[in-house]
C-alpha atoms as a PDB file:
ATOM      1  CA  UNK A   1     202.048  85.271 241.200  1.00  0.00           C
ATOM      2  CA  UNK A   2     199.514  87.519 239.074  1.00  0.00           C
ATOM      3  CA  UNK A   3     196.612  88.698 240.818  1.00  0.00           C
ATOM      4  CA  UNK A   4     194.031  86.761 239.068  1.00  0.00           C
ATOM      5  CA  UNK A   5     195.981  83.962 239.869  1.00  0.00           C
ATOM      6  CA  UNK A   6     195.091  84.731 243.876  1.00  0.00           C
ATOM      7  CA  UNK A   7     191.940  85.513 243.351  1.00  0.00           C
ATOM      8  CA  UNK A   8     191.464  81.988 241.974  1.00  0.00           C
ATOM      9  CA  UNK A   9     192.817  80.064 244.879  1.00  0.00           C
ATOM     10  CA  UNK A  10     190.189  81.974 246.910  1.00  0.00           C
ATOM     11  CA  UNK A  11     190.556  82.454 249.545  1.00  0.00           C
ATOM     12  CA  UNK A  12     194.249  82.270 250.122  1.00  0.00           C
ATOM     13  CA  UNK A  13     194.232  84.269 246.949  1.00  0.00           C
ATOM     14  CA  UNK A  14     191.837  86.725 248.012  1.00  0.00           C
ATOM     15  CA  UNK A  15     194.186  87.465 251.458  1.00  0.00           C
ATOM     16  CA  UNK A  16     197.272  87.811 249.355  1.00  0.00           C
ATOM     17  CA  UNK A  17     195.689  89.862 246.906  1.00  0.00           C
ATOM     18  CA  UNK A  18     194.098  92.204 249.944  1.00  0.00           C
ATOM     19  CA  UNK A  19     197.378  92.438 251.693  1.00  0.00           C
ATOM     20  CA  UNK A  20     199.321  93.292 249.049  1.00  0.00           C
ATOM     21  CA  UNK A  21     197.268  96.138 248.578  1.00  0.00           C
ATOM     22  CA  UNK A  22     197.062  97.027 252.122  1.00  0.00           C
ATOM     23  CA  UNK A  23     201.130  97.500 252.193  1.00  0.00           C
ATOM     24  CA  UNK A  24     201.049  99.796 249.205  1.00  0.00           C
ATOM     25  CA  UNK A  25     198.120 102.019 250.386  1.00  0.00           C
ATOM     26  CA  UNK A  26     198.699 105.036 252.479  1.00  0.00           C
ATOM     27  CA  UNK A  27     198.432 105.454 256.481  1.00  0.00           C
ATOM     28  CA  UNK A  28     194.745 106.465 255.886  1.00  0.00           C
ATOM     29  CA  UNK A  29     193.014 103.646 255.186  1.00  0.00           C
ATOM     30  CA  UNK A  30     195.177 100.590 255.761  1.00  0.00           C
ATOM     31  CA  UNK A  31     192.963 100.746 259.276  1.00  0.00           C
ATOM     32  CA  UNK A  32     189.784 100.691 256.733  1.00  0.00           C
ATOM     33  CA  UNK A  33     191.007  98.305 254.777  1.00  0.00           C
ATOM     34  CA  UNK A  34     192.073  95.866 256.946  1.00  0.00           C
ATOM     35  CA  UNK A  35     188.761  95.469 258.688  1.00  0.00           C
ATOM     36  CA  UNK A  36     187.168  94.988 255.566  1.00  0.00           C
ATOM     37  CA  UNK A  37     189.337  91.760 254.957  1.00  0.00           C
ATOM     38  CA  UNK A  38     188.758  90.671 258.452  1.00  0.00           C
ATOM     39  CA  UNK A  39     184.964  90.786 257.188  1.00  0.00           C
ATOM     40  CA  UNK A  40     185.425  89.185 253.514  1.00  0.00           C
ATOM     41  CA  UNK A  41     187.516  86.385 255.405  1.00  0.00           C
ATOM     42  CA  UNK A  42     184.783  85.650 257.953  1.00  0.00           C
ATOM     43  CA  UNK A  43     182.379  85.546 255.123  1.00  0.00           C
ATOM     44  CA  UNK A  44     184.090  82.788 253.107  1.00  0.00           C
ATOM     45  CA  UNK A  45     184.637  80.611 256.302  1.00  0.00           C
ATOM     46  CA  UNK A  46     181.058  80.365 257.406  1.00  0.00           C
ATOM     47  CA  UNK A  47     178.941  77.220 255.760  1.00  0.00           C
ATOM     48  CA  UNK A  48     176.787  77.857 252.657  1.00  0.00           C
ATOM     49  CA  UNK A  49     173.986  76.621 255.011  1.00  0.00           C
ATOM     50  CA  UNK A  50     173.779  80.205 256.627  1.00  0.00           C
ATOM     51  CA  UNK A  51     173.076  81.824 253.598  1.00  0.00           C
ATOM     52  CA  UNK A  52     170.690  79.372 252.384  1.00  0.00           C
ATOM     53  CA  UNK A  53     167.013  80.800 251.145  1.00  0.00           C
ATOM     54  CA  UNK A  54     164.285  78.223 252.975  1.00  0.00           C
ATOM     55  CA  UNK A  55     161.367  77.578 251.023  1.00  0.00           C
ATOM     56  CA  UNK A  56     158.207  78.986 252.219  1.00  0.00           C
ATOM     57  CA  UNK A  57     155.121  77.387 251.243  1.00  0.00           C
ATOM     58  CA  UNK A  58     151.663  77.263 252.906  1.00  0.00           C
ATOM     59  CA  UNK A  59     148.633  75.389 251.744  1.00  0.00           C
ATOM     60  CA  UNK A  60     145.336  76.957 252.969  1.00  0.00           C
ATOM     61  CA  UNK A  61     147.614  79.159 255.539  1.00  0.00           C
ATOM     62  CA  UNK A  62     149.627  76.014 256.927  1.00  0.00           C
ATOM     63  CA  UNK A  63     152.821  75.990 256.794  1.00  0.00           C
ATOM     64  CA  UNK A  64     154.009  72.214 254.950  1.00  0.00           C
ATOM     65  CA  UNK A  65     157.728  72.932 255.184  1.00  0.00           C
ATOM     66  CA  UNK A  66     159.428  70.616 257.927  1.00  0.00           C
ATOM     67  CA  UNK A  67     162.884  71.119 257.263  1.00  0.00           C
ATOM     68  CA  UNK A  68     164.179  68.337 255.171  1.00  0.00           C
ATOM     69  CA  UNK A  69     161.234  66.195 255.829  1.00  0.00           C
ATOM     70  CA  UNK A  70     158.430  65.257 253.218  1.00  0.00           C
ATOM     71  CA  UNK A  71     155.457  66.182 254.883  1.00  0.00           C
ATOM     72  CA  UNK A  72     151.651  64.541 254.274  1.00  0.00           C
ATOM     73  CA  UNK A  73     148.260  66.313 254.707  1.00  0.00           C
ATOM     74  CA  UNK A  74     144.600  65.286 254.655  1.00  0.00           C
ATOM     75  CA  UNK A  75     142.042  68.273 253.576  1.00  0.00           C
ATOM     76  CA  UNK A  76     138.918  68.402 254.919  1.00  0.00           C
ATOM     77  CA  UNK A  77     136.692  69.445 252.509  1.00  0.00           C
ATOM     78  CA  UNK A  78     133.733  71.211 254.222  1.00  0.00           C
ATOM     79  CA  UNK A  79     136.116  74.558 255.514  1.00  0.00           C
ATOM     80  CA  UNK A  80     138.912  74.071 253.334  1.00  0.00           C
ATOM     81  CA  UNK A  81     141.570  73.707 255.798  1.00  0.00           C
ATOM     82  CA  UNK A  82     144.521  70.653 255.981  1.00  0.00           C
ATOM     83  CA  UNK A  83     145.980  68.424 259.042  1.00  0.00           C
ATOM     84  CA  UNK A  84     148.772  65.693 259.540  1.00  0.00           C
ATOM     85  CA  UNK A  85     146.619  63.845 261.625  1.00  0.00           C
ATOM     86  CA  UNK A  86     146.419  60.493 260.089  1.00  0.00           C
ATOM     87  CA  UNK A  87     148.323  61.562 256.751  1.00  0.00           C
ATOM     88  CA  UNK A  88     151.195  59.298 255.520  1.00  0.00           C
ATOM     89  CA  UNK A  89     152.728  58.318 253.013  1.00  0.00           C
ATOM     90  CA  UNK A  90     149.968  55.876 251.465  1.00  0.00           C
ATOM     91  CA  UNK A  91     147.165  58.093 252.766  1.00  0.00           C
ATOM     92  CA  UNK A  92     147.492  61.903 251.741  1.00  0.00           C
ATOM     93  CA  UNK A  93     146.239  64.286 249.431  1.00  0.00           C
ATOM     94  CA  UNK A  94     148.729  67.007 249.651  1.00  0.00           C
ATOM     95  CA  UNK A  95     152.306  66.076 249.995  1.00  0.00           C
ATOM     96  CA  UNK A  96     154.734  68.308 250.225  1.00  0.00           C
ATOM     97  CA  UNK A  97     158.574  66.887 249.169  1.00  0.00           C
ATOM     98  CA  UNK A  98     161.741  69.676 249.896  1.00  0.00           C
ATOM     99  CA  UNK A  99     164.386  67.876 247.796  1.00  0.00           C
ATOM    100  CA  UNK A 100     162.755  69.081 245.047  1.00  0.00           C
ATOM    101  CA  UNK A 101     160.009  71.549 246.106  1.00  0.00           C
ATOM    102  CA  UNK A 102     157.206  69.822 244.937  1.00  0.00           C
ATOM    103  CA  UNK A 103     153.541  70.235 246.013  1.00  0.00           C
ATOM    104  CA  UNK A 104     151.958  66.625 244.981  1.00  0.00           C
ATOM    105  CA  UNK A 105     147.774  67.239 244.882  1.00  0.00           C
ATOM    106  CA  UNK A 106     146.007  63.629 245.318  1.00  0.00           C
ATOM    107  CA  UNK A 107     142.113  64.478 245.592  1.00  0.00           C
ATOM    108  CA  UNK A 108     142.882  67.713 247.318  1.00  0.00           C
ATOM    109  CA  UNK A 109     140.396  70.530 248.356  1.00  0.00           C
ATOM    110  CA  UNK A 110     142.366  73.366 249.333  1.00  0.00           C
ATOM    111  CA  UNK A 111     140.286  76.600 250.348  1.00  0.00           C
ATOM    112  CA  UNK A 112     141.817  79.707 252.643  1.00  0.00           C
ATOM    113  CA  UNK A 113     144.541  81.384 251.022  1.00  0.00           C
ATOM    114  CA  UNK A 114     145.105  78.679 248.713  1.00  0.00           C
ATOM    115  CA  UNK A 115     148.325  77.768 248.180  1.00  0.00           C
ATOM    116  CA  UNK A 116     151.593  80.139 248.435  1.00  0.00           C
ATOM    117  CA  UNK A 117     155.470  79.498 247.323  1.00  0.00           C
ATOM    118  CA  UNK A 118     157.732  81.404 248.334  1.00  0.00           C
ATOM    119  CA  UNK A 119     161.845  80.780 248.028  1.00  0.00           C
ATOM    120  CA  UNK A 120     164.474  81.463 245.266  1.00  0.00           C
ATOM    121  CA  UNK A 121     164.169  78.329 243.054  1.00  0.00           C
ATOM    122  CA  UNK A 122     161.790  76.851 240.759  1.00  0.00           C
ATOM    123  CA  UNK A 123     158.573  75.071 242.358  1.00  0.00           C
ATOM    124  CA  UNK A 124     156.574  72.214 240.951  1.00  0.00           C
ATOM    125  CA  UNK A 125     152.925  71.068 241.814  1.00  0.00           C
ATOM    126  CA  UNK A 126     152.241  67.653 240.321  1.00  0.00           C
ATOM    127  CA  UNK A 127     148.662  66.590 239.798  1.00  0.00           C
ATOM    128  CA  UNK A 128     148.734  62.714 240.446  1.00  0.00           C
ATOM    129  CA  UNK A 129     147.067  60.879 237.931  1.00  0.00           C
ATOM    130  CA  UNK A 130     143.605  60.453 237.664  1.00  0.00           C
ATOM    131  CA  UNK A 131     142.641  62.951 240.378  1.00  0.00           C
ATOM    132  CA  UNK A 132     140.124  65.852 240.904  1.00  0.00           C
ATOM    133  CA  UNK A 133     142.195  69.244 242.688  1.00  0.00           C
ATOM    134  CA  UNK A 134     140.066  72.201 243.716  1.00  0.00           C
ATOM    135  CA  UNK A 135     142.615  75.055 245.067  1.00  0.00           C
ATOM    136  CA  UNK A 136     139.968  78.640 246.079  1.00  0.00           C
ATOM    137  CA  UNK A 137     141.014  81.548 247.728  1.00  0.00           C
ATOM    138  CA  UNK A 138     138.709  84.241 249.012  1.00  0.00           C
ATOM    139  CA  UNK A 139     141.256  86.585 250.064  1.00  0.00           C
ATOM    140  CA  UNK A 140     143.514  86.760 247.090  1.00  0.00           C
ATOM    141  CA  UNK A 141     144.798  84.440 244.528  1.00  0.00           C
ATOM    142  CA  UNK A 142     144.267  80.705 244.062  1.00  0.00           C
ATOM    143  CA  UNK A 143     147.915  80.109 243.787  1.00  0.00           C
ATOM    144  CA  UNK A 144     150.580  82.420 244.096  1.00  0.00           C
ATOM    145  CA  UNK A 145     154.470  81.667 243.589  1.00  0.00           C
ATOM    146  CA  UNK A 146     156.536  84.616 243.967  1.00  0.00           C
ATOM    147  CA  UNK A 147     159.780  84.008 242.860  1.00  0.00           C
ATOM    148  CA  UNK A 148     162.215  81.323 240.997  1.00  0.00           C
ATOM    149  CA  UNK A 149     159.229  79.627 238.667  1.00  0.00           C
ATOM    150  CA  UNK A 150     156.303  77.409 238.659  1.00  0.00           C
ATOM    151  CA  UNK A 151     155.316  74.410 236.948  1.00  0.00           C
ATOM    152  CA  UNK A 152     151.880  72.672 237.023  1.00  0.00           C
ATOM    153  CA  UNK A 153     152.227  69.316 235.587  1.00  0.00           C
ATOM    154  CA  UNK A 154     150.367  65.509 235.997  1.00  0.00           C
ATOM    155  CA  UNK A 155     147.645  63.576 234.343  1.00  0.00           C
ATOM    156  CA  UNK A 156     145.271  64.695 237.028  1.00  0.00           C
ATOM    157  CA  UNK A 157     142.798  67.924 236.870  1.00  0.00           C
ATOM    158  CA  UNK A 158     143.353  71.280 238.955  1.00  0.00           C
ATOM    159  CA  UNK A 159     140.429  73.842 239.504  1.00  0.00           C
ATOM    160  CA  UNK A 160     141.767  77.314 241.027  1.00  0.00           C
ATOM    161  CA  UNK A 161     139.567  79.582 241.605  1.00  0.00           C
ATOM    162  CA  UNK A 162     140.683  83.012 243.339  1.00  0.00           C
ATOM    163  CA  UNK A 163     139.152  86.500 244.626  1.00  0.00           C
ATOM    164  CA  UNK A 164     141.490  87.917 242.657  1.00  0.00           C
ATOM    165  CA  UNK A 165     143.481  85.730 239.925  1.00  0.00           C
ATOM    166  CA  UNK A 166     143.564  82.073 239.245  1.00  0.00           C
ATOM    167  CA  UNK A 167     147.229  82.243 239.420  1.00  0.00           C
ATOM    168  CA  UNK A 168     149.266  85.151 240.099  1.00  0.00           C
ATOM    169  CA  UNK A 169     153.073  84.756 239.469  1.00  0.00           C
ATOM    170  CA  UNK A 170     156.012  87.080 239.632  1.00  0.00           C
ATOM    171  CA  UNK A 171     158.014  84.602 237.699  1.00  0.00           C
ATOM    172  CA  UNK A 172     157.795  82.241 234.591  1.00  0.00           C
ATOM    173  CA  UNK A 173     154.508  79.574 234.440  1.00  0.00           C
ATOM    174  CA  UNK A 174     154.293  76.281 233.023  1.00  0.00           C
ATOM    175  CA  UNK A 175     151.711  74.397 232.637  1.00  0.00           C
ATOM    176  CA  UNK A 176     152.921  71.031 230.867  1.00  0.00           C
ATOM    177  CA  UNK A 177     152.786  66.998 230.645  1.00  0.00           C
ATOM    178  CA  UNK A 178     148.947  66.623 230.187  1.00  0.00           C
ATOM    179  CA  UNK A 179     147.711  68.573 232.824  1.00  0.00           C
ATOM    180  CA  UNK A 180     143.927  69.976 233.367  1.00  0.00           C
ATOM    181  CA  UNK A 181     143.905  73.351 234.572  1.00  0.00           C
ATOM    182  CA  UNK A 182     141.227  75.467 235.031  1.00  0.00           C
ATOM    183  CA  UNK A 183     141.826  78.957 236.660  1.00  0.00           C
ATOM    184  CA  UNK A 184     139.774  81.584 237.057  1.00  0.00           C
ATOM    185  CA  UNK A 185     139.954  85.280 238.473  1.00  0.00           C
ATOM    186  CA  UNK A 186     136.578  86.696 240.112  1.00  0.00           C
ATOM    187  CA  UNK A 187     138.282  89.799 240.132  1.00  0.00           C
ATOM    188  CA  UNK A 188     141.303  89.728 238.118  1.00  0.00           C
ATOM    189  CA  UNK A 189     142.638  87.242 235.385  1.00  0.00           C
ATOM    190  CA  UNK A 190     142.835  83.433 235.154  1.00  0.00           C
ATOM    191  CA  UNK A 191     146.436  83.581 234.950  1.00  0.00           C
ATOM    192  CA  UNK A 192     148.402  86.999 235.922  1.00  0.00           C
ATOM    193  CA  UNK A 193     152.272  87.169 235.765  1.00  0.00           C
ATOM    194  CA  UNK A 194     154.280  90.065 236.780  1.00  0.00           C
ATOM    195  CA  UNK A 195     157.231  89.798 235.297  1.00  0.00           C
ATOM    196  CA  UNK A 196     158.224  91.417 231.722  1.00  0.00           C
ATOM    197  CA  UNK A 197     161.233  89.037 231.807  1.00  0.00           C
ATOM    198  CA  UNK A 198     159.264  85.571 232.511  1.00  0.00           C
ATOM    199  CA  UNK A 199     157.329  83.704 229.770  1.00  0.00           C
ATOM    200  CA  UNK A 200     153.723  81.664 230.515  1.00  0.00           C
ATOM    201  CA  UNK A 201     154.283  78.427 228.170  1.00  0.00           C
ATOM    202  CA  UNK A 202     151.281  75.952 227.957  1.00  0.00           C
ATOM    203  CA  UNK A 203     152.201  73.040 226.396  1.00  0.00           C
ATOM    204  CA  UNK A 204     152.898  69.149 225.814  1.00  0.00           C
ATOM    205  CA  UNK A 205     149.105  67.999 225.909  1.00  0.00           C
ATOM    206  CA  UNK A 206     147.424  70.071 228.491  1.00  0.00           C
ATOM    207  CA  UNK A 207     144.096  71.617 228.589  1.00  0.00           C
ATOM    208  CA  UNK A 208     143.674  74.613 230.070  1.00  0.00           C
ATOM    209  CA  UNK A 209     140.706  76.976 230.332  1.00  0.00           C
ATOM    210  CA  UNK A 210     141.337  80.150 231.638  1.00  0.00           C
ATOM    211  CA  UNK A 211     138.861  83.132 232.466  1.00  0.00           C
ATOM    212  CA  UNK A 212     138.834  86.087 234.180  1.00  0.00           C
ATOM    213  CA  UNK A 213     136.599  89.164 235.092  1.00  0.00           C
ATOM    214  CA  UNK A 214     139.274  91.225 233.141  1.00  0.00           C
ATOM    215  CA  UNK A 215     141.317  88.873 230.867  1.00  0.00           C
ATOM    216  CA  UNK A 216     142.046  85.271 230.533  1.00  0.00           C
ATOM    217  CA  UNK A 217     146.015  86.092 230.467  1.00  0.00           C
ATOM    218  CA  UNK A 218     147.097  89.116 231.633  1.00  0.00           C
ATOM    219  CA  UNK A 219     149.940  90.788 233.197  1.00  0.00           C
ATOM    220  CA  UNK A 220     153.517  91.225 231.172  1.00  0.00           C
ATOM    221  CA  UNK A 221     155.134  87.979 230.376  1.00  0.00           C
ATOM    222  CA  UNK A 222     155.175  87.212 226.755  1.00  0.00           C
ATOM    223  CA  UNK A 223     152.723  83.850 226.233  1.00  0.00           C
ATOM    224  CA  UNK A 224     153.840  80.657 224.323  1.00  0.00           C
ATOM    225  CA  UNK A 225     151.304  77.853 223.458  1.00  0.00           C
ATOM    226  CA  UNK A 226     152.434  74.647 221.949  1.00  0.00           C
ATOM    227  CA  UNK A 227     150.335  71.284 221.412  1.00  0.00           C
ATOM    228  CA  UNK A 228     148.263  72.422 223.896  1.00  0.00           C
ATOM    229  CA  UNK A 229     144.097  73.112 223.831  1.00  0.00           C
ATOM    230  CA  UNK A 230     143.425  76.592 225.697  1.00  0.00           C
ATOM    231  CA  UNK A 231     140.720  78.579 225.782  1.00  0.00           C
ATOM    232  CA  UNK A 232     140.800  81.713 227.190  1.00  0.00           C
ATOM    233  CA  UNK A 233     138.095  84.299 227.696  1.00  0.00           C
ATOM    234  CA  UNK A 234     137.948  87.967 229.732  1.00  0.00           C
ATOM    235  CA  UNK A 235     135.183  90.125 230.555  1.00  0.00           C
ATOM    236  CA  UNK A 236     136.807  93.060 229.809  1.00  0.00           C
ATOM    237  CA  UNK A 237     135.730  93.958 225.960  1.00  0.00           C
ATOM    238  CA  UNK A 238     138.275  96.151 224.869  1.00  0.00           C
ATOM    239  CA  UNK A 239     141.991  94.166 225.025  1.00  0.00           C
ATOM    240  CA  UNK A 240     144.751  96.004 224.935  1.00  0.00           C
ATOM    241  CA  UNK A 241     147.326  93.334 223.534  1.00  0.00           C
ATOM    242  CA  UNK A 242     148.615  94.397 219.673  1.00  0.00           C
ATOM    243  CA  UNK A 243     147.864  91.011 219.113  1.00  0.00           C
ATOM    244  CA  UNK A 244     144.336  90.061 218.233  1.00  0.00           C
ATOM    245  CA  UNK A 245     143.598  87.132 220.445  1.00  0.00           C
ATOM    246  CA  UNK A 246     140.694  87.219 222.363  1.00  0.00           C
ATOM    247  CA  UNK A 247     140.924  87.138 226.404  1.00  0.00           C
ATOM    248  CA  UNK A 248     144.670  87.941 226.285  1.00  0.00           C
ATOM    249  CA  UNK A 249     146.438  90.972 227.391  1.00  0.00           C
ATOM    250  CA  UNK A 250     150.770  90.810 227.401  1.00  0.00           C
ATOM    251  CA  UNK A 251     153.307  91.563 225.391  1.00  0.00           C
ATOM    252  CA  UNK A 252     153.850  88.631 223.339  1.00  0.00           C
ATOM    253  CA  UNK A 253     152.152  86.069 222.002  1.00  0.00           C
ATOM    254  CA  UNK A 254     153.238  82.658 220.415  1.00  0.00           C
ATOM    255  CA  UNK A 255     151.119  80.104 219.337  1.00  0.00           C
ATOM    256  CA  UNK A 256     152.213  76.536 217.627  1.00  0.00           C
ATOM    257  CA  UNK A 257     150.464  73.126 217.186  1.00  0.00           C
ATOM    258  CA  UNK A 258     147.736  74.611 219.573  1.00  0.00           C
END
């Protein structure tokens, strides 16, 4: 049998393969050796559930994550802060669903920390239709996703207002399907991203004003706008972009059927 025909049959293959080479390598570090395919072994049998990432998401510094449970909030709106108590499933306005981590807003007033995502994977708050959202932090950013991607979508309306940023994101941004977003940065930038290898795209009917104290857009993702109405504006009055569009600072900058 040739060897990448062992490693496909994984993890038979991978034993073969490791013994083989065990019996041709010298006295020295067969001992070496061998323990490391006791560990590789005991690696493949344990369940993919052990190395699963679990999503971390809080909404005004609750955690909403119950397992594999969708979970239903009511805010109250004079501190900011969210309970179960009474929430369901016809009576909510923040539900929170793990099969596909989505953060539904429903009339929600959200104050604290905002909201924070934290996992691997890509995370989705949906603005149900017809509604008013208001998302503040005064510690930090509105809303904050820190890996895998975010996408704001819904026909309903989001304000989020932050300390620092609207939005701050270490990963790509969409803003899509209609969606009302307003973000602002009292100290930062209405929307900030992170990453040089993400993209911002707002897009497919949404409205989006974004201001900050420095820029509207600013961090290092490259920016695409598409059928979209944005305005953007920054305090800051000299922009270091090469491209001459007020309020934004990144590397790239696309604009089409805006």
């Amino acid at each position: 049998m040739k060897t990448w025909e062992k490693i496909l049959l994984y993890p038979i293959g991978l034993y073969l393969w490791l013994t083989d080479g065990i019996k041709k390598m010298s006295k020295k570090w067969k001992p070496a050796m061998a323990m490391l395919m006791a560990v590789v072994m005991l690696c493949g049998m344990l369940p993919a559930t052990v190395f699963a990432v679990t999503d971390v998401v809080t909404v005004a510094g609750t955690n909403v994550v119950d397992g594999t449970n969708v979970t239903y909030w009511l805010c109250d709106a004079e501190n900011g802060t969210i309970t179960g108590e009474g929430a369901d499933e016809s009576n909510y306005q923040v539900k929170y669903d793990p099969a596909t981590s989505t953060v539904t807003l429903n009339g929600a007033t959200i104050g604290g920390n905002g909201i924070r995502l934290d996992a691997f994977g890509s995370f989705n708050i949906v603005l149900a239709e017809g509604t008013t959202n208001r998302v503040t932090s005064v510690t930090g950013s509105a809303i904050a996703c820190a890996y895998g991607s975010i996408v704001i979508s819904g026909a309903g309306s989001l304000n989020a207002t932050g300390a620092a940023n609207g939005i701050w994101a270490d990963c790509a941004v969409t803003i899509t399907d209609g969606a009302n977003v307003t973000a602002t940065g009292l100290n930062g930038c209405g929307i900030f991203s992170d990453s040089s290898f993400e993209t911002i795209y707002i897009k497919n009917g949404t409205t989006a004003i974004l201001s900050g104290s420095t820029y509207g857009i600013g961090g290092y993702a490259d920016v695409e706008i598409d059928n979209a109405n944005v305005t953007v504006t920054g305090d800051t009055a000299a922009f270091k972009s090469p491209y001459d569009v007020a309020g934004i600072y990144t590397w790239r900058t696309t604009e089409s059927g805006a």
